[in-house]
PDB file of N, CA and C in Angstrom:
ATOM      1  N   UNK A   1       4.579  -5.958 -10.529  1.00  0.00           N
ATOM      2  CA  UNK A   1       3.914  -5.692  -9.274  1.00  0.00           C
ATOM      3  C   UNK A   1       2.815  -4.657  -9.528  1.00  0.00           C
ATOM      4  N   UNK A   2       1.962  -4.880  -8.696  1.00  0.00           N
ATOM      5  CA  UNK A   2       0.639  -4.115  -9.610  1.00  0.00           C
ATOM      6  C   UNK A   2       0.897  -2.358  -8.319  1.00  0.00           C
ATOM      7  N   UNK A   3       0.338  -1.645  -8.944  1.00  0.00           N
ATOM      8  CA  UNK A   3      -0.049  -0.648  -7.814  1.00  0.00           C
ATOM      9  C   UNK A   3      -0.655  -0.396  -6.880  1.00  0.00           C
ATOM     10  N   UNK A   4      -1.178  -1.622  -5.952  1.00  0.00           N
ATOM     11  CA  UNK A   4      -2.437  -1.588  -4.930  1.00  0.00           C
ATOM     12  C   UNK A   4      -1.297  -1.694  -3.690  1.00  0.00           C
ATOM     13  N   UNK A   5      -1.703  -1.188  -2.532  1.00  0.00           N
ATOM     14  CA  UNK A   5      -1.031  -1.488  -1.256  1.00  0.00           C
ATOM     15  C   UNK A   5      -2.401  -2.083  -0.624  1.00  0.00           C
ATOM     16  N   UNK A   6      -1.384  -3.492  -0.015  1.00  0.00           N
ATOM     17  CA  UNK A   6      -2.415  -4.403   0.689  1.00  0.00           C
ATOM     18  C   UNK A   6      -2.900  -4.278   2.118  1.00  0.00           C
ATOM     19  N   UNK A   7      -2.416  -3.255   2.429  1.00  0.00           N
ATOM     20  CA  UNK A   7      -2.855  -2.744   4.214  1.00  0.00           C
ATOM     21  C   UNK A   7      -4.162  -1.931   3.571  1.00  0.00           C
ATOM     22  N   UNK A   8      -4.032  -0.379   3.485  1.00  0.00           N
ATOM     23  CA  UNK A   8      -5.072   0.346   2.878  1.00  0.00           C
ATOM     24  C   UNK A   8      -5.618   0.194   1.466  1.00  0.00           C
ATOM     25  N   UNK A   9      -4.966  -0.259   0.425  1.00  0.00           N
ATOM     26  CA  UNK A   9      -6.204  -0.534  -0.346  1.00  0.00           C
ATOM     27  C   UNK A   9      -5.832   0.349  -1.279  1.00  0.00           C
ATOM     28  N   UNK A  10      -4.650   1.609  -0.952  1.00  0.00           N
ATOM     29  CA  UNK A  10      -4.155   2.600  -1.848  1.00  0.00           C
ATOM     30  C   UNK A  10      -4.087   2.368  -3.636  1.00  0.00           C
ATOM     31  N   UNK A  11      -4.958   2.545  -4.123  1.00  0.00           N
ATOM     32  CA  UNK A  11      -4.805   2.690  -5.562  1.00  0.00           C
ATOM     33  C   UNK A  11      -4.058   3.762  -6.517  1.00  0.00           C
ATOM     34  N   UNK A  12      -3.777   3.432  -7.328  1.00  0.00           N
ATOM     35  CA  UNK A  12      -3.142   5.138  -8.668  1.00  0.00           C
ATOM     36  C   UNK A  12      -4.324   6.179  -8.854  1.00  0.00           C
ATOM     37  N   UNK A  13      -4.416   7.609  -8.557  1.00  0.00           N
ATOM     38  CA  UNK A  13      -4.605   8.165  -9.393  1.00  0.00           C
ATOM     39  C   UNK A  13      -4.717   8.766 -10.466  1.00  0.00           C
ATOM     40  N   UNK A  14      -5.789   9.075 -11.245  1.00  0.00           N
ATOM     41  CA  UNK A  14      -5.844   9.683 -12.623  1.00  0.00           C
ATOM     42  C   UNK A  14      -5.872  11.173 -12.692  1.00  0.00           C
ATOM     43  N   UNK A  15      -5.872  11.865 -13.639  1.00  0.00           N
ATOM     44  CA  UNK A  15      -5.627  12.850 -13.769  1.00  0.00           C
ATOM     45  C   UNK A  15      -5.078  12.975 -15.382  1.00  0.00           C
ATOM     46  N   UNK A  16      -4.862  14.802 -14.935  1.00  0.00           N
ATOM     47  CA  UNK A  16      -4.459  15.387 -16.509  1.00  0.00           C
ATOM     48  C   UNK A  16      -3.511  16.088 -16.273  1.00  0.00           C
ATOM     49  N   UNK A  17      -2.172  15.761 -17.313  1.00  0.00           N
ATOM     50  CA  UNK A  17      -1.288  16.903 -17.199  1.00  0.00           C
ATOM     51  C   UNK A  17      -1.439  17.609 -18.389  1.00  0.00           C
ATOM     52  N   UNK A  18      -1.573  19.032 -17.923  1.00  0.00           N
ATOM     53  CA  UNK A  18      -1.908  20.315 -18.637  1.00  0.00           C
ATOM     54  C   UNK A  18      -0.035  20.771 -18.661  1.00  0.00           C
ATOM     55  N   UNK A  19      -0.687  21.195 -20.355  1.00  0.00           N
ATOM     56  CA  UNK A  19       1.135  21.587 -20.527  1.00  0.00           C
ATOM     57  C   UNK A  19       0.340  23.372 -20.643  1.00  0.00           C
ATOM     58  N   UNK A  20       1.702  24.137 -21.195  1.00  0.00           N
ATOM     59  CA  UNK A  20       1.562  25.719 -20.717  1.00  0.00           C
ATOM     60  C   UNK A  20       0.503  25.992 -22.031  1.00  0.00           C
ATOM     61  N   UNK A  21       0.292  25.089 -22.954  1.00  0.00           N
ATOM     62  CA  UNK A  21      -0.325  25.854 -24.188  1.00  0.00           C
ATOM     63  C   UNK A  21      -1.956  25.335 -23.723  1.00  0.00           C
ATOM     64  N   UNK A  22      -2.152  24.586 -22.125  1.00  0.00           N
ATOM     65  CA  UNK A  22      -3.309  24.338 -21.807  1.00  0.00           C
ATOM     66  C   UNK A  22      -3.939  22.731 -22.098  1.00  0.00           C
ATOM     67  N   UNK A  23      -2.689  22.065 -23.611  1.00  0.00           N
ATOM     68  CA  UNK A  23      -3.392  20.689 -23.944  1.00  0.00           C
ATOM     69  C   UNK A  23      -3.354  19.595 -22.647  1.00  0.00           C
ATOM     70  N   UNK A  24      -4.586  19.045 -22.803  1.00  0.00           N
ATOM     71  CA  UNK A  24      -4.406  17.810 -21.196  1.00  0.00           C
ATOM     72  C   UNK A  24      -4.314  16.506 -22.563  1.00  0.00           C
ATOM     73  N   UNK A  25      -3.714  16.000 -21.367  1.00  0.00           N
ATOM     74  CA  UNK A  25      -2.775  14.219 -22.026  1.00  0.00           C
ATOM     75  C   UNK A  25      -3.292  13.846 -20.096  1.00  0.00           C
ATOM     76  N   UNK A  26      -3.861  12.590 -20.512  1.00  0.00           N
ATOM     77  CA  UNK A  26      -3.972  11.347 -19.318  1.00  0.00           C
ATOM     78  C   UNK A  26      -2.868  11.385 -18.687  1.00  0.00           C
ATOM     79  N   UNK A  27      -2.440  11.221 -17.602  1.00  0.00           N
ATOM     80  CA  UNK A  27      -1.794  10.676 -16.575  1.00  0.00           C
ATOM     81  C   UNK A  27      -2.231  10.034 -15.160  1.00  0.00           C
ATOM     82  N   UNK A  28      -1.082   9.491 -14.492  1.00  0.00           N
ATOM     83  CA  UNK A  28      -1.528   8.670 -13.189  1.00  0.00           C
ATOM     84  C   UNK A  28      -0.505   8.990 -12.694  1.00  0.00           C
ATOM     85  N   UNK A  29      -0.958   8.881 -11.301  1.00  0.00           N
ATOM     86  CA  UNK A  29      -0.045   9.516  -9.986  1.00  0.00           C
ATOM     87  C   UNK A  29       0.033   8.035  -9.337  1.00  0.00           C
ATOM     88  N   UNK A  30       1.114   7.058  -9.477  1.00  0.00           N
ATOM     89  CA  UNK A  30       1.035   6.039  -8.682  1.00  0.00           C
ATOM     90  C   UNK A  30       1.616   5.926  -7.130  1.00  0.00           C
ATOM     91  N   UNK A  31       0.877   5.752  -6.342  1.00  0.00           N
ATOM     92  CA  UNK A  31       1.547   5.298  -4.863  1.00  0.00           C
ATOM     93  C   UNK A  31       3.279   4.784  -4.995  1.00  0.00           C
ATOM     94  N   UNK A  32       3.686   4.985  -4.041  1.00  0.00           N
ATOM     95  CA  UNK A  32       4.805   4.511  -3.592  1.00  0.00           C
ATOM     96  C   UNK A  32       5.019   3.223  -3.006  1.00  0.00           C
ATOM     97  N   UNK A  33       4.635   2.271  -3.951  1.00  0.00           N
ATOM     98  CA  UNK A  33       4.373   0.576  -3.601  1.00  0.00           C
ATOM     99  C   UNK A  33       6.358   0.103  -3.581  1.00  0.00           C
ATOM    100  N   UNK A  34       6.171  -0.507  -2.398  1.00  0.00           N
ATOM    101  CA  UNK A  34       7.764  -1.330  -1.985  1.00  0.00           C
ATOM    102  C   UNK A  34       7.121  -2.439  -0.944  1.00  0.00           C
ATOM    103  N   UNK A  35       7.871  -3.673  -1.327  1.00  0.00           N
ATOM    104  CA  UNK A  35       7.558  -5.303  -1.219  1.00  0.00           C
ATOM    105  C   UNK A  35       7.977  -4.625   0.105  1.00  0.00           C
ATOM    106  N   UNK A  36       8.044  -5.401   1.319  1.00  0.00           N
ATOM    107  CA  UNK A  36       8.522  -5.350   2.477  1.00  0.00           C
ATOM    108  C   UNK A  36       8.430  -6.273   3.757  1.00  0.00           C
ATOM    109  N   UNK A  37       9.066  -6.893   3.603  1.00  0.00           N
ATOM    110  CA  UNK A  37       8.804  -7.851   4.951  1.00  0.00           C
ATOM    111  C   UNK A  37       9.060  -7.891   6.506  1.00  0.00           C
ATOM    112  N   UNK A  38       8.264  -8.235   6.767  1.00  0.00           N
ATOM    113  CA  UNK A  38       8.100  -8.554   8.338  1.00  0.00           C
ATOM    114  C   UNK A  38       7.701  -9.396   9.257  1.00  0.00           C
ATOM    115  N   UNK A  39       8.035  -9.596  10.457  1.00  0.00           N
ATOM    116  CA  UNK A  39       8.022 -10.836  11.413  1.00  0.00           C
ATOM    117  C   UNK A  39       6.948 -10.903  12.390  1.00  0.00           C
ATOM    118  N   UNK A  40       6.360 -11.824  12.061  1.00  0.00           N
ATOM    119  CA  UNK A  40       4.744 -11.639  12.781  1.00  0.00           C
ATOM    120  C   UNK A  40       5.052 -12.720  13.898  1.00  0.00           C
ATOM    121  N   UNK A  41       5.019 -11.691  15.412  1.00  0.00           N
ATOM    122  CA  UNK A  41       5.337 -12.920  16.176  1.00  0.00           C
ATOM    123  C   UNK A  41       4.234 -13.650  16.625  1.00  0.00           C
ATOM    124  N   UNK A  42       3.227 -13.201  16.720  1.00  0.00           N
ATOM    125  CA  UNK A  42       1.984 -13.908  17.364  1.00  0.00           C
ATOM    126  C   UNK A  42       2.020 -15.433  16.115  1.00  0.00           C
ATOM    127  N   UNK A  43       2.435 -15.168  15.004  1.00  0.00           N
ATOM    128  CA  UNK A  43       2.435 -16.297  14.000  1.00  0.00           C
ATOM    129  C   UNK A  43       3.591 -17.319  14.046  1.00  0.00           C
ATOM    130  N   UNK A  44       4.667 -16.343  14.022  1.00  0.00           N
ATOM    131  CA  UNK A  44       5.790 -16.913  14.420  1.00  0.00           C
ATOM    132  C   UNK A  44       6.858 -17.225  13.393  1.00  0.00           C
ATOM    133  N   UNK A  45       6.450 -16.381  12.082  1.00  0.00           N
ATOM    134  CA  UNK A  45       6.643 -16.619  10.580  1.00  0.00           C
ATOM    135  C   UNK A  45       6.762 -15.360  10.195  1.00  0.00           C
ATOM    136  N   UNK A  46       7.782 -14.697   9.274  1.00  0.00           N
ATOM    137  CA  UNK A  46       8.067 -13.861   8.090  1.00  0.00           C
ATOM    138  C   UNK A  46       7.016 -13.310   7.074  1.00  0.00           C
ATOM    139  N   UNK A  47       6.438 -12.180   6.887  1.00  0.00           N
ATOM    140  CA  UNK A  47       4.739 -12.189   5.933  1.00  0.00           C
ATOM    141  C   UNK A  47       5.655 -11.040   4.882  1.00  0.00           C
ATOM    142  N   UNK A  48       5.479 -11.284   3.656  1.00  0.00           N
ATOM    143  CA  UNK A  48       5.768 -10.458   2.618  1.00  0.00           C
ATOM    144  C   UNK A  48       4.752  -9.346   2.197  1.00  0.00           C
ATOM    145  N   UNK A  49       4.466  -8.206   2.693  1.00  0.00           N
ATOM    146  CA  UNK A  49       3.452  -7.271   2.477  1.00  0.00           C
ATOM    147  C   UNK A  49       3.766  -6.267   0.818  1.00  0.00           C
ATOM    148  N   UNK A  50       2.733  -5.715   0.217  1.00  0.00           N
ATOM    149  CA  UNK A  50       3.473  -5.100  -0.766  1.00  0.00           C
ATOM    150  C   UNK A  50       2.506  -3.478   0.050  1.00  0.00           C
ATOM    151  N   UNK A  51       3.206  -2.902   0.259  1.00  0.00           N
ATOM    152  CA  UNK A  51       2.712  -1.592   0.850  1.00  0.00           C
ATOM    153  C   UNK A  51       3.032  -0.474   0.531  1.00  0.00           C
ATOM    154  N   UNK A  52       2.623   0.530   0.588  1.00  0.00           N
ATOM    155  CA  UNK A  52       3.061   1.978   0.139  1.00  0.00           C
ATOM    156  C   UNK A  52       3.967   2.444   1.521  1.00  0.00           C
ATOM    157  N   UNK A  53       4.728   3.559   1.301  1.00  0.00           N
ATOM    158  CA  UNK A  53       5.544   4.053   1.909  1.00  0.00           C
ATOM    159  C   UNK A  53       5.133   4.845   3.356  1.00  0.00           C
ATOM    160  N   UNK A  54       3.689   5.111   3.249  1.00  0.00           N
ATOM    161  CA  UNK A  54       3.281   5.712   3.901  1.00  0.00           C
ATOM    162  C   UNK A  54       2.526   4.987   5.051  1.00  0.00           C
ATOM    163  N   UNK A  55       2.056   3.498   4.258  1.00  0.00           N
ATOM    164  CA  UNK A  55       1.698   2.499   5.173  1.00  0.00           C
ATOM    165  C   UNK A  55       2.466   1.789   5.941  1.00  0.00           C
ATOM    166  N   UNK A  56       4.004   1.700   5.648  1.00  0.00           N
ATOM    167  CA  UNK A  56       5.410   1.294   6.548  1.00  0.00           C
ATOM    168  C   UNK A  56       4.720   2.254   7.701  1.00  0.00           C
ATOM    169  N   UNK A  57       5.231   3.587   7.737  1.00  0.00           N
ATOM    170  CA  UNK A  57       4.493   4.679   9.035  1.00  0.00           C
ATOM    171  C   UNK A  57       3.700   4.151   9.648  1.00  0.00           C
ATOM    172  N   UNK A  58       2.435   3.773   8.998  1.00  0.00           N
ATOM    173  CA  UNK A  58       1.330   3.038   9.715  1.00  0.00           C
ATOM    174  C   UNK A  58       1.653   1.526  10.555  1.00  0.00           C
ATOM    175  N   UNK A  59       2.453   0.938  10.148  1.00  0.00           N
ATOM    176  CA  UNK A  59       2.411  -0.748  10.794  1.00  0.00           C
ATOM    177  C   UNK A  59       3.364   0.092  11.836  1.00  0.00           C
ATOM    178  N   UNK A  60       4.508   0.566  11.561  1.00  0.00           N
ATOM    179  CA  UNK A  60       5.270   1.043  12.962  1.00  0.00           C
ATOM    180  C   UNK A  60       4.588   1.706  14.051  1.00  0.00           C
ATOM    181  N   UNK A  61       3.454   2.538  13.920  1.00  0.00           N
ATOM    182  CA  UNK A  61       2.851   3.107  14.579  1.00  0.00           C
ATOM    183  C   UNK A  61       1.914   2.355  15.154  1.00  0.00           C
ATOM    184  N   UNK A  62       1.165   1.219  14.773  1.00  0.00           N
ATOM    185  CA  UNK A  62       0.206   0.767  14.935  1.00  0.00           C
ATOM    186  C   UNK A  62       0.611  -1.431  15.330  1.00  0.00           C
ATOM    187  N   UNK A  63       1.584  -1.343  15.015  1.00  0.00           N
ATOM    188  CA  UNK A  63       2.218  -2.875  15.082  1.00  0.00           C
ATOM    189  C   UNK A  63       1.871  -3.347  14.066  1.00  0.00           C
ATOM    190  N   UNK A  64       2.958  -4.608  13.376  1.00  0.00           N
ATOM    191  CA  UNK A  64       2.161  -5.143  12.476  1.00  0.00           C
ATOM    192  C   UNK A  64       0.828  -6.491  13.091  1.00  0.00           C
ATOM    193  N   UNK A  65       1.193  -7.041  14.011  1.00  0.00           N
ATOM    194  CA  UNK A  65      -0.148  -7.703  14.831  1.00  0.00           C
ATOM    195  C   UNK A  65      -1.369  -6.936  14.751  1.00  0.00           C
ATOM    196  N   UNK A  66      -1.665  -5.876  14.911  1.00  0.00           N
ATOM    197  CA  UNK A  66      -2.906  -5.193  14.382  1.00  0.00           C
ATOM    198  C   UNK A  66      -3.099  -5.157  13.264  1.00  0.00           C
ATOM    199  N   UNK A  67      -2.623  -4.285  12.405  1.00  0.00           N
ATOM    200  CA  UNK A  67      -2.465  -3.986  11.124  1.00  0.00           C
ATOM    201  C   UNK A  67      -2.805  -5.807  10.812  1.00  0.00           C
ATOM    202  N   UNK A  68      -2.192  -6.672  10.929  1.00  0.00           N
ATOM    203  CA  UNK A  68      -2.837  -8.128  10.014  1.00  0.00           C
ATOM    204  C   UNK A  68      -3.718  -8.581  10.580  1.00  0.00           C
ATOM    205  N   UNK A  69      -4.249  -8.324  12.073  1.00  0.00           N
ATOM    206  CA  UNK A  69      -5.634  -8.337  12.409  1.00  0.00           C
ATOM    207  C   UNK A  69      -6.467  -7.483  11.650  1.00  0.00           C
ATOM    208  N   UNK A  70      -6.397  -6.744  11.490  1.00  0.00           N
ATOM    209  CA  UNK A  70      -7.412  -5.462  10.340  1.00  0.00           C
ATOM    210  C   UNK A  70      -7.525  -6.318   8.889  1.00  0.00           C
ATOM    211  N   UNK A  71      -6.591  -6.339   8.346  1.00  0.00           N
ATOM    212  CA  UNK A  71      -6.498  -6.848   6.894  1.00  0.00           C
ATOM    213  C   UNK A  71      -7.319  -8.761   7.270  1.00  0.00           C
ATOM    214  N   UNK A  72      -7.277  -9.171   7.774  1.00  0.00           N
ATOM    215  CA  UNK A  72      -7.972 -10.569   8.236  1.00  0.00           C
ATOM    216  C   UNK A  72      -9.665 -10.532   8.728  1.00  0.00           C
ATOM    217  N   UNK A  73      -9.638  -9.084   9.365  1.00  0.00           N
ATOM    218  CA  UNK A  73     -11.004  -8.652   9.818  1.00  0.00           C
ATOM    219  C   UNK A  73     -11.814  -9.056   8.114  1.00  0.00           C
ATOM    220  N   UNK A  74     -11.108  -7.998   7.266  1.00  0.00           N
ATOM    221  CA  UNK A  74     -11.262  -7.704   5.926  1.00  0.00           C
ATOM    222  C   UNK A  74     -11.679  -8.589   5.108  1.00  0.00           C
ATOM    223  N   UNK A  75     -11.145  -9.505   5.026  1.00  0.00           N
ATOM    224  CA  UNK A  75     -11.643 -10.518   4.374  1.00  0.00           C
ATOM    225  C   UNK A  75      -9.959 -11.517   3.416  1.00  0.00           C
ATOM    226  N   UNK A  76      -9.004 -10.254   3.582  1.00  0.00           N
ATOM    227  CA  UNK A  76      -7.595 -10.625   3.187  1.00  0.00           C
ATOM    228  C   UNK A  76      -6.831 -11.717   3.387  1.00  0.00           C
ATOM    229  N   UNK A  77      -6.261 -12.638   2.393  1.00  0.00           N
ATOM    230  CA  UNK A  77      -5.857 -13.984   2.829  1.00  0.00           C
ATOM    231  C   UNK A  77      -4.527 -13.426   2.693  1.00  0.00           C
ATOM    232  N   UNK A  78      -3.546 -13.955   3.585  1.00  0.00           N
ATOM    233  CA  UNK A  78      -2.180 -13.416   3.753  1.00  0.00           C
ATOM    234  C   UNK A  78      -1.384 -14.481   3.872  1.00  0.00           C
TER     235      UNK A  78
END
């Protein structure tokens, strides 16, 4: 499963972890991506989203009927 969340678009960050003697080594800060499904009633069908944790918050807050109106605005095939 790759690291993108398909509502916002959330990608990994890069970065450096600095150890105490100061050396930086590459690292990435990846999102909190979890598959998650939900029931789209205006569709009337089950949609498998892969979303970050923080974007669950968002569809509850916002419905998922919006939220897949937005991502459809977008250009997103679902």
């Amino acid at each position: 499963m790759s690291a993108r969340c398909q509502v916002t678009g959330r990608t990994p960050g890069f970065g450096n972890a600095v150890s105490h003697s100061h050396r930086r080594t590459g690292r990435r800060w990846d999102p909190n991506i979890q598959k998650k499904a939900y029931y789209v009633p205006s569709e009337g069908r089950r949609l498998t989203l892969t979303v970050s944790a923080k974007d669950i918050k968002t569809i509850d807050r916002d419905g998922i009927d919006a939220v897949v109106a937005r991502m459809r605005a977008r250009g997103e095939k679902l």
